[in-house]
N, C-alpha and C. Protein backbone atom coordinates (compact mmCIF):
# COMPACT_ATOMS: atom_id res chain seq x y z
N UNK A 1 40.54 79.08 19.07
CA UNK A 1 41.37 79.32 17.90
C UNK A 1 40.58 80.12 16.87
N UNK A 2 41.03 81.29 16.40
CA UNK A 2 40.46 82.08 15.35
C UNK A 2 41.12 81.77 13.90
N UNK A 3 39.94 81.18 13.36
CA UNK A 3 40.31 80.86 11.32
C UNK A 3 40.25 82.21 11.07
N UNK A 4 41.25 83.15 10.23
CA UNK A 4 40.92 83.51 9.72
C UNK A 4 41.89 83.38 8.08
N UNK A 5 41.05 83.68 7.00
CA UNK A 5 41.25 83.07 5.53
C UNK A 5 42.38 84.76 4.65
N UNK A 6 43.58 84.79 4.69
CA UNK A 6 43.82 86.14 3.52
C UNK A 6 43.64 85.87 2.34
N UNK A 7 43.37 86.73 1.08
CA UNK A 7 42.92 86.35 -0.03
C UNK A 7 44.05 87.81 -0.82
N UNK A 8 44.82 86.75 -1.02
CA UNK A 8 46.24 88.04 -1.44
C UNK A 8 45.55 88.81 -2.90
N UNK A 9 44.75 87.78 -3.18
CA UNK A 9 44.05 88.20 -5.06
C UNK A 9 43.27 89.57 -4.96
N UNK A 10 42.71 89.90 -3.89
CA UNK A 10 41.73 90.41 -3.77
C UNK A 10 42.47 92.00 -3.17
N UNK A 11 41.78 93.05 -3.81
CA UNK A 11 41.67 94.38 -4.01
C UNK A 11 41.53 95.12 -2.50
N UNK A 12 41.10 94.23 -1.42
CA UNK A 12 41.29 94.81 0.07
C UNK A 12 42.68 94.57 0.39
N UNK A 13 43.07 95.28 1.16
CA UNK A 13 44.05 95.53 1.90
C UNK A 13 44.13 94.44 3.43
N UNK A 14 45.40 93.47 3.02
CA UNK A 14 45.09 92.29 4.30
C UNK A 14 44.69 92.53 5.66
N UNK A 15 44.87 93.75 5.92
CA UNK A 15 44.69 94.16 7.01
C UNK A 15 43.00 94.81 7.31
N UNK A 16 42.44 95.02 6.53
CA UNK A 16 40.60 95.53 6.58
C UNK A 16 40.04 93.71 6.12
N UNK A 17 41.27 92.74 5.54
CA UNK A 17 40.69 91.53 5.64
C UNK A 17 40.75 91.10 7.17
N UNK A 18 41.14 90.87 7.78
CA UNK A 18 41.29 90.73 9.12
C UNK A 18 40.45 91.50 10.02
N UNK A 19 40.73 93.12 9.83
CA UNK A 19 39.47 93.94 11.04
C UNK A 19 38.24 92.92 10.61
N UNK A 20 37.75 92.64 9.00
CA UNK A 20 36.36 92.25 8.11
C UNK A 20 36.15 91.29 8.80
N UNK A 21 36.83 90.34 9.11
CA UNK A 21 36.73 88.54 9.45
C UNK A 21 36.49 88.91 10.88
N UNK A 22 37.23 89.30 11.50
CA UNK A 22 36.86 89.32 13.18
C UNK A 22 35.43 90.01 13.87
N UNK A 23 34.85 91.09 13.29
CA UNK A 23 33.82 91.85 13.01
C UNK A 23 32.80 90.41 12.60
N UNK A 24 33.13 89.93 11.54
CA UNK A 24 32.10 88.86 11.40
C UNK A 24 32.34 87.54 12.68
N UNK A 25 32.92 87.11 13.02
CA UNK A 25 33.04 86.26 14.23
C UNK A 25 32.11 86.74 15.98
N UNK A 26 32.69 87.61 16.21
CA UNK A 26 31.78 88.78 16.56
C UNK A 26 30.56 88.53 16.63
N UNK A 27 30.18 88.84 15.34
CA UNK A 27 28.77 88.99 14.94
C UNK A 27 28.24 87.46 15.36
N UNK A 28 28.72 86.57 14.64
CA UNK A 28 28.46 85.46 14.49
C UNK A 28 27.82 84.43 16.16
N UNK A 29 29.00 85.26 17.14
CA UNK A 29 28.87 84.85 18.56
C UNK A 29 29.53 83.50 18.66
N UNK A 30 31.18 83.52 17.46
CA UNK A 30 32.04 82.67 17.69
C UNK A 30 33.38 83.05 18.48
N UNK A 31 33.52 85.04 18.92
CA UNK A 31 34.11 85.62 19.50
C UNK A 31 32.95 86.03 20.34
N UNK A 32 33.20 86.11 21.89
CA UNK A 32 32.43 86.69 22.80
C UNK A 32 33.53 87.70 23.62
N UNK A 33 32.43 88.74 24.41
CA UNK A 33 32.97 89.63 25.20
C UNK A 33 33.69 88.81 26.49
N UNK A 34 35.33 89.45 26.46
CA UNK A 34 36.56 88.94 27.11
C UNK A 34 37.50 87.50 26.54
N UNK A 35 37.26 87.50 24.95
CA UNK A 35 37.68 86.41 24.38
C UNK A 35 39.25 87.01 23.71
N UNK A 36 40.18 86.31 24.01
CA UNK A 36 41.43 86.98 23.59
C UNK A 36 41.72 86.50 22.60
N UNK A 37 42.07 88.04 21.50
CA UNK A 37 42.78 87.76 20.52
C UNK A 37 43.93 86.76 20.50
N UNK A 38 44.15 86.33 19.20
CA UNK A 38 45.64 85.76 19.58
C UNK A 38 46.85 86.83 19.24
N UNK A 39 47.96 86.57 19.60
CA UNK A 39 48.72 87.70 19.55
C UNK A 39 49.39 87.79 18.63
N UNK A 40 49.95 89.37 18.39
CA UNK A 40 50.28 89.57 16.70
C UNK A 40 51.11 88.84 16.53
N UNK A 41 52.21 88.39 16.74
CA UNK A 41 53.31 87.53 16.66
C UNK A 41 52.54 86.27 15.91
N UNK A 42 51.73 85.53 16.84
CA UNK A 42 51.23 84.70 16.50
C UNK A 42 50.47 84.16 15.21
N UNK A 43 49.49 85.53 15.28
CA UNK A 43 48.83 85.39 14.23
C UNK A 43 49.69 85.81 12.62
N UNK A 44 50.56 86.56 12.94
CA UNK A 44 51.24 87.27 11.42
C UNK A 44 51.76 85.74 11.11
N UNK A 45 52.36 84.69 12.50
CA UNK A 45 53.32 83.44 11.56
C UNK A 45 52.01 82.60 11.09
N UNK A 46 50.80 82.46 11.95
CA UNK A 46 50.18 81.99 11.51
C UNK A 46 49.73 82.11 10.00
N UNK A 47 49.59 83.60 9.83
CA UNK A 47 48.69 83.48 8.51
C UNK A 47 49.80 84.26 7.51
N UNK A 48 51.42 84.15 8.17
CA UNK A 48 52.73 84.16 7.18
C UNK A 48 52.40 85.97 6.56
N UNK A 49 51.90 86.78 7.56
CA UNK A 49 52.31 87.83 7.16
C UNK A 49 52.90 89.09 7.60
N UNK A 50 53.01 89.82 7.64
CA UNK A 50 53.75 90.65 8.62
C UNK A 50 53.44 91.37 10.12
N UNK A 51 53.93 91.27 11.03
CA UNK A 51 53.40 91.71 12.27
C UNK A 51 52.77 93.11 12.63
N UNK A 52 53.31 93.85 11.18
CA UNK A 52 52.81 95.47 11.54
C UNK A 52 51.48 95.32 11.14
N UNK A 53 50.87 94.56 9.50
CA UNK A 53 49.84 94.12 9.46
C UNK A 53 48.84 94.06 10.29
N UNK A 54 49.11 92.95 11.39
CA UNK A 54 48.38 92.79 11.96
C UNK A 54 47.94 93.20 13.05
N UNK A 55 49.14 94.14 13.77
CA UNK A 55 49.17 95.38 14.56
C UNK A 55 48.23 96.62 14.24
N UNK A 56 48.22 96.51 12.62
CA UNK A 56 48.00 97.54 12.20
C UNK A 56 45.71 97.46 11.93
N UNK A 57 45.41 96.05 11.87
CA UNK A 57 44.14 95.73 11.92
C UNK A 57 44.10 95.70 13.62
N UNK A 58 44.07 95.34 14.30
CA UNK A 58 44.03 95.05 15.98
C UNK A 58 43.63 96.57 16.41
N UNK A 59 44.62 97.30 16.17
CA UNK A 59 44.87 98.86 16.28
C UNK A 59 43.54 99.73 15.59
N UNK A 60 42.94 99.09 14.41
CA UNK A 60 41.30 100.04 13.89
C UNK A 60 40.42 99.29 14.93
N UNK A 61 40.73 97.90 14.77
CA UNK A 61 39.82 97.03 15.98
C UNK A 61 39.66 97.83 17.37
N UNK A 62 40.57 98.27 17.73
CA UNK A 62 40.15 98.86 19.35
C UNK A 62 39.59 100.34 18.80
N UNK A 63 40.14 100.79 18.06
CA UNK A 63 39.74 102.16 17.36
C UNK A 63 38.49 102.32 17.00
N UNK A 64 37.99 101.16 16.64
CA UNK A 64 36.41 100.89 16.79
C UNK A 64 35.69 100.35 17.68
N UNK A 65 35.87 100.07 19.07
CA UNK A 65 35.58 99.94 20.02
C UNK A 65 35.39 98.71 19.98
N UNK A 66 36.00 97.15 19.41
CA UNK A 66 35.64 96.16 19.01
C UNK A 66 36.25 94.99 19.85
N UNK A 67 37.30 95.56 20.29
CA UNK A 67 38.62 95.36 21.49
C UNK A 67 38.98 96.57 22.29
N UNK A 68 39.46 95.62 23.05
CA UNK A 68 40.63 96.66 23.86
C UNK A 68 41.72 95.66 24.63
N UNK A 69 43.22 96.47 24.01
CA UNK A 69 44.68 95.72 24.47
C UNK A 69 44.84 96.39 25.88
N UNK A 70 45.16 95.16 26.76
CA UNK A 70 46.03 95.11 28.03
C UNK A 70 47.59 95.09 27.67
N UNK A 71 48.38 95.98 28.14
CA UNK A 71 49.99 95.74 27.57
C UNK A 71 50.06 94.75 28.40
N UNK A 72 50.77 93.74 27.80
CA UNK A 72 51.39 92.45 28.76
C UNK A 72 50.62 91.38 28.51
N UNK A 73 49.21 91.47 28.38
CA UNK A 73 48.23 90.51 28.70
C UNK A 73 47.42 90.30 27.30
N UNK A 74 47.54 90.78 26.22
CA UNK A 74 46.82 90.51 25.20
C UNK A 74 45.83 91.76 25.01
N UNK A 75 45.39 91.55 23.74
CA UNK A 75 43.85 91.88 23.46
C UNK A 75 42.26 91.25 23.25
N UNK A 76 41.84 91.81 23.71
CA UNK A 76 40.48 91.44 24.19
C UNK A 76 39.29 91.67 23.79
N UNK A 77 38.23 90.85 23.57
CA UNK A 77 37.24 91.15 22.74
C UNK A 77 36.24 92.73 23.47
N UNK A 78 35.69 93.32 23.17
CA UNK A 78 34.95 94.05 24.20
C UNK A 78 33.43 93.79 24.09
N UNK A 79 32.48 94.26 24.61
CA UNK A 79 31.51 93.82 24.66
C UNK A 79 30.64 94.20 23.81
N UNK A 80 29.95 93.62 22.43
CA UNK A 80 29.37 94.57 21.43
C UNK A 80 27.89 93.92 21.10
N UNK A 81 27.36 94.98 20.30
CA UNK A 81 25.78 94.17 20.33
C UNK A 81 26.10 94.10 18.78
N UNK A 82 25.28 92.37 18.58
CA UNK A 82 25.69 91.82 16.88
C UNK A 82 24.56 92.70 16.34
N UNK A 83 23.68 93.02 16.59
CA UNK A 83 22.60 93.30 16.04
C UNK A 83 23.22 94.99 15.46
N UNK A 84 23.89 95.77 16.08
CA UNK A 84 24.30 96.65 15.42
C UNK A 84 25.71 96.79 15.00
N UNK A 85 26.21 95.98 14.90
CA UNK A 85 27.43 95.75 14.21
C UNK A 85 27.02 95.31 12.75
N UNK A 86 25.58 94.36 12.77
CA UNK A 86 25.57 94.25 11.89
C UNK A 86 24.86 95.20 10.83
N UNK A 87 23.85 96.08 11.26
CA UNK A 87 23.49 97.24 11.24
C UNK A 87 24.35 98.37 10.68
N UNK A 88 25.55 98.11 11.02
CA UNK A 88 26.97 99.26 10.50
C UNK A 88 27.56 98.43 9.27
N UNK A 89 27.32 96.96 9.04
CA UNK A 89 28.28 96.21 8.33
C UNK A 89 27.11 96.39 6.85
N UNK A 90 25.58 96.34 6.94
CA UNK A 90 24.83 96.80 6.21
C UNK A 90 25.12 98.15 5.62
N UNK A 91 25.09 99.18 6.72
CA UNK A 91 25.35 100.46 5.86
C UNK A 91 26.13 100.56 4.96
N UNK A 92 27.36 100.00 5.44
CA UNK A 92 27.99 100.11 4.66
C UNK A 92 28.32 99.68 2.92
N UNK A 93 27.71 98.18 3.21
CA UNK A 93 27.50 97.20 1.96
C UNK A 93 26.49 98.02 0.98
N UNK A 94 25.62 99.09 1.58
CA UNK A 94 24.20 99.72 1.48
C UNK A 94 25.27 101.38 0.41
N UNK A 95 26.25 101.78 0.87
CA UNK A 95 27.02 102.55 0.37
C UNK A 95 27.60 101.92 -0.94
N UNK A 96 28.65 100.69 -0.59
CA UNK A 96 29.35 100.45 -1.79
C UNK A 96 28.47 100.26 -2.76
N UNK A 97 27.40 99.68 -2.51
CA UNK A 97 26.02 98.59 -3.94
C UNK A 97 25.74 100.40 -4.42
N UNK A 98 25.53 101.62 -3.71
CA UNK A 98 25.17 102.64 -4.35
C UNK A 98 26.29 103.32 -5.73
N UNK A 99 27.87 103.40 -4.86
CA UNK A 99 28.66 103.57 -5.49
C UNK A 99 28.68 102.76 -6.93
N UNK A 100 28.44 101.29 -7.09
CA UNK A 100 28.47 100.71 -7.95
C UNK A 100 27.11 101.00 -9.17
N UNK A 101 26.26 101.32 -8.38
CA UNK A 101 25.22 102.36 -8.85
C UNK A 101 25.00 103.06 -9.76
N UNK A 102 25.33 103.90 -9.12
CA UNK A 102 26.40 105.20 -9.96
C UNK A 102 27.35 105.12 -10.98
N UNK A 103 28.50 104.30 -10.92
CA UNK A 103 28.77 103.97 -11.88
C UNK A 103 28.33 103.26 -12.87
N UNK A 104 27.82 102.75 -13.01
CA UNK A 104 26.75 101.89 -13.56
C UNK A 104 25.56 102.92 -14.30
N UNK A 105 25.60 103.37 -14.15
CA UNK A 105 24.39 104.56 -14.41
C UNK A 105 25.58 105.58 -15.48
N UNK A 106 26.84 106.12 -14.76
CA UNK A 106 27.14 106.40 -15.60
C UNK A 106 27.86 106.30 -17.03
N UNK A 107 27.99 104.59 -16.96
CA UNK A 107 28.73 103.76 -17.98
C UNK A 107 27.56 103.74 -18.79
N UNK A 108 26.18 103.99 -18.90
CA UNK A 108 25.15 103.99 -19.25
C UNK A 108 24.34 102.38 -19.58
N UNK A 109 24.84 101.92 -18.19
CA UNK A 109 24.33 100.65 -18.05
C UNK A 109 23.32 100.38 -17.37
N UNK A 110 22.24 99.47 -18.16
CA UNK A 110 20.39 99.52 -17.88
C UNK A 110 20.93 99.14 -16.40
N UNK A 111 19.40 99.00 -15.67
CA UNK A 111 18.90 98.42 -14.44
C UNK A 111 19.28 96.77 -14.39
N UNK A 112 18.43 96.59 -15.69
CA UNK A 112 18.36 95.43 -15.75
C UNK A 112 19.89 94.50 -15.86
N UNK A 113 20.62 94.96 -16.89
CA UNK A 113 22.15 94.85 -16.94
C UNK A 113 22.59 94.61 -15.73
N UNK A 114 22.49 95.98 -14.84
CA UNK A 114 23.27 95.96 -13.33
C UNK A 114 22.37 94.29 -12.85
N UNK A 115 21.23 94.58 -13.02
CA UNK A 115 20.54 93.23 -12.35
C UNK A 115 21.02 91.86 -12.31
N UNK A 116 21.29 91.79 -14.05
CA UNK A 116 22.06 90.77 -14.27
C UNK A 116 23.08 90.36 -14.23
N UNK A 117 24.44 91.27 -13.91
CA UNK A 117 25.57 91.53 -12.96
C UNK A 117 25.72 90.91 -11.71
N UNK A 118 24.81 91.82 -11.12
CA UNK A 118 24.67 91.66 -9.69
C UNK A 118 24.27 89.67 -9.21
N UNK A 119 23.49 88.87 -10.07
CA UNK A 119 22.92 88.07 -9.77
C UNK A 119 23.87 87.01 -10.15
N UNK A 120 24.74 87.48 -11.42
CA UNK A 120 26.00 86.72 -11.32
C UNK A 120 27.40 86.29 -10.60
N UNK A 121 27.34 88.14 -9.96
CA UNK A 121 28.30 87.64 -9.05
C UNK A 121 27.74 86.98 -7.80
N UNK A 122 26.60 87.03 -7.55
CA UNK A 122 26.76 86.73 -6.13
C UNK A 122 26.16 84.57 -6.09
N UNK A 123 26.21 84.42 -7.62
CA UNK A 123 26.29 83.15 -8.00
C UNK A 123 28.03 82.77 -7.55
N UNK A 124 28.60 83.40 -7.66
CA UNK A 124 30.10 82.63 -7.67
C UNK A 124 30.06 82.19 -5.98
C-alpha cells in the first residue's frame, strides 16, 4: 500500500506532489523494481482527487524513466539506482536554494538574514 499525503495549501501542483512522494519511496527502498503502482482510479478515490491528476503524475513518472505502464496490467516500478535519484533530487533542491539566493540578494537581504530565514524554516 502506497501513503501518499496532498497538501492542497501548498504552492505545488498535486500532481509534482505525487511524481515528489513516489520518487522519495523509491529512494527510500519502500517501492522496489516491479512493484505496482496502484491504479489511477484507485488512487484519485483514494486521495479524493481527480483521475487525470493522477494520470497526469504516473505519465512524468514513466517520462522519467521511474515506471513503466503495461495496458491492462498496471504500472510498474522500473529499476532505478537511489543513489542517483537522489543525486537529481539534490540538484535540484541545489537550484531552487540558488534561486532563493538571488532573490534574496536582490531584495538586498544580508547573508546572515537569508541565514536566519533559512534556519527558521527548516525549524517548522
Amino acid at each position: 500500500m502506497m501513503h501518499l499525503m496532498i497538501n492542497t495549501s501548498l504552492m505545488v501542483p498535486i500532481y509534482e506532489q505525487i511524481v515528489d512522494q513516489v520518487k522519495v519511496l523509491i529512494r527510500r527502498g519502500e517501492l522496489k523494481e516491479n512493484d505496482v503502482l496502484p491504479s489511477v482510479r484507485s488512487l484519485s478515490r483514494e486521495l479524493k482527487i481527480s483521475a487525470l491528476t493522477v494520470k497526469k503524475a504516473y505519465d512524468a513518472l514513466e517520462a522519467e524513466g521511474y515506471t513503466a505502464t503495461v495496458h491492462g496490467k498496471g504500472t510498474y516500478v522500473t529499476a532505478v539506482n537511489p543513489s542517483l535519484l537522489l543525486e537529481e533530487q539534490r540538484k535540484e533542491l541545489e537550484a531552487d536554494l540558488e534561486l532563493a539566493v538571488q532573490k534574496g540578494r536582490r531584495y538586498g537581504i544580508s547573508k546572515e538574514e537569508m541565514r536566519s530565514l533559512f534556519e527558521f524554516i527548516l525549524e517548522d
